[in-house]
Protein backbone atom coordinates (compact mmCIF):
# COMPACT_ATOMS: atom_id res chain seq x y z
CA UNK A 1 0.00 0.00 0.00
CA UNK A 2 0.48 3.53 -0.77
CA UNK A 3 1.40 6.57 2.37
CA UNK A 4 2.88 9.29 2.73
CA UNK A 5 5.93 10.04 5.24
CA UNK A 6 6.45 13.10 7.09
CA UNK A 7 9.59 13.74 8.90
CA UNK A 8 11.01 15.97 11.08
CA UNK A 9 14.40 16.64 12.57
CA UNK A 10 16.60 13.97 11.90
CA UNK A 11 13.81 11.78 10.14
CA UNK A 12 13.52 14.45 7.66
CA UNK A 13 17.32 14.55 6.53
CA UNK A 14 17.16 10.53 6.83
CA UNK A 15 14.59 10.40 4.37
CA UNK A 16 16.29 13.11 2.23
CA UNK A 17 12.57 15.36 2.49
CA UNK A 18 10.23 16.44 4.24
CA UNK A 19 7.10 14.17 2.29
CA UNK A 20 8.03 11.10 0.69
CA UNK A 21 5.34 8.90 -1.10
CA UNK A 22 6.37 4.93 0.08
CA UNK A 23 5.27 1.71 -0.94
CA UNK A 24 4.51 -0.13 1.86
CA UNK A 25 4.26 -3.90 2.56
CA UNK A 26 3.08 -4.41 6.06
CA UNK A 27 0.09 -3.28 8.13
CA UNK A 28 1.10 -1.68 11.28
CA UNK A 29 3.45 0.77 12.69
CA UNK A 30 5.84 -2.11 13.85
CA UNK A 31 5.99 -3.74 10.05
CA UNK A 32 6.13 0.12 9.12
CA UNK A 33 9.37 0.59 11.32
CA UNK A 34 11.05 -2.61 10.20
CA UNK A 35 10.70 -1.66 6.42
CA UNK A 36 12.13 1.78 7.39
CA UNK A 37 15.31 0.05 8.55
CA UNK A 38 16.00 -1.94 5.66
CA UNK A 39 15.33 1.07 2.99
CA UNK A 40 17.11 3.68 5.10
CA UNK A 41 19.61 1.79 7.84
CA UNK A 42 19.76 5.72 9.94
CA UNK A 43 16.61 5.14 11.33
CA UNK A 44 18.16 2.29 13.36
CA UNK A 45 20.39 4.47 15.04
CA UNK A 46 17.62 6.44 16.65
CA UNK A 47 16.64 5.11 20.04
CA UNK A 48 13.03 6.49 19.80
CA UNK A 49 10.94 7.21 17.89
CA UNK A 50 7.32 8.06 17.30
CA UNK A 51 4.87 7.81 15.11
CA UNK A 52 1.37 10.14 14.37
CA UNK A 53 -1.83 9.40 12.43
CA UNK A 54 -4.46 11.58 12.14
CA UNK A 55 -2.95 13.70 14.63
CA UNK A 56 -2.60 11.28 17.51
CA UNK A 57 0.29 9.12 18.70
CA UNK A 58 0.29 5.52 17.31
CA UNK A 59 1.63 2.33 19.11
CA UNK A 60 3.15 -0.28 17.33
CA UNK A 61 0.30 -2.60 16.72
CA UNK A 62 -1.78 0.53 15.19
CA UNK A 63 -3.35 -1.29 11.38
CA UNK A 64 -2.31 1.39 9.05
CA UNK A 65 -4.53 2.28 6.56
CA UNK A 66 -3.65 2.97 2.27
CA UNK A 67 -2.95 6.49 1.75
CA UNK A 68 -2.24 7.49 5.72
CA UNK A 69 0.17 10.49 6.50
CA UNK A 70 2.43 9.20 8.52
CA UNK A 71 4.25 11.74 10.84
CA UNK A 72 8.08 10.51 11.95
CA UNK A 73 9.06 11.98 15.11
CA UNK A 74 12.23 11.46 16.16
CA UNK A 75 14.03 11.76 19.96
CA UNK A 76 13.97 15.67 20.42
CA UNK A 77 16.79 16.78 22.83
CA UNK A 78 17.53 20.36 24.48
CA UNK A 79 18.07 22.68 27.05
């Protein structure tokens, strides 16, 4: 299925933009983290990270739906 990445910070120079259209192969946000590894091996280094659908926070066993804007938010740090 078709969606739509957003990152931020970190996620958004990993993913090399801000929105990037991805073909995705799984159905939750645990699948969607594994595939994110493979394609773009960064993302592992991150110890957290977080995820948003329709503006909410998304656990790992959220079922993602076809054409879903998915919102990467990576570990924020700061004084």
């Amino acid at each position: 299925m078709k969606v739509r990445l957003v990152g931020y910070g970190i996620a958004k120079e990993i993913l090399n933009s801000r929105n990037l259209d991805f073909e995705f192969n799984g159905s939750t946000i645990k699948d969607l983290k594994s595939e994110l590894v493979q394609k773009f091996p960064d993302f592992e280094s991150l110890r957290s990270i977080s995820f948003a659908i329709q503006e909410e926070y998304r656990k790992d066993d959220y079922t993602i739906q076809s054409n879903d804007e998915i919102i990467i938010i990576p570990p924020v740090s700061g004084g």
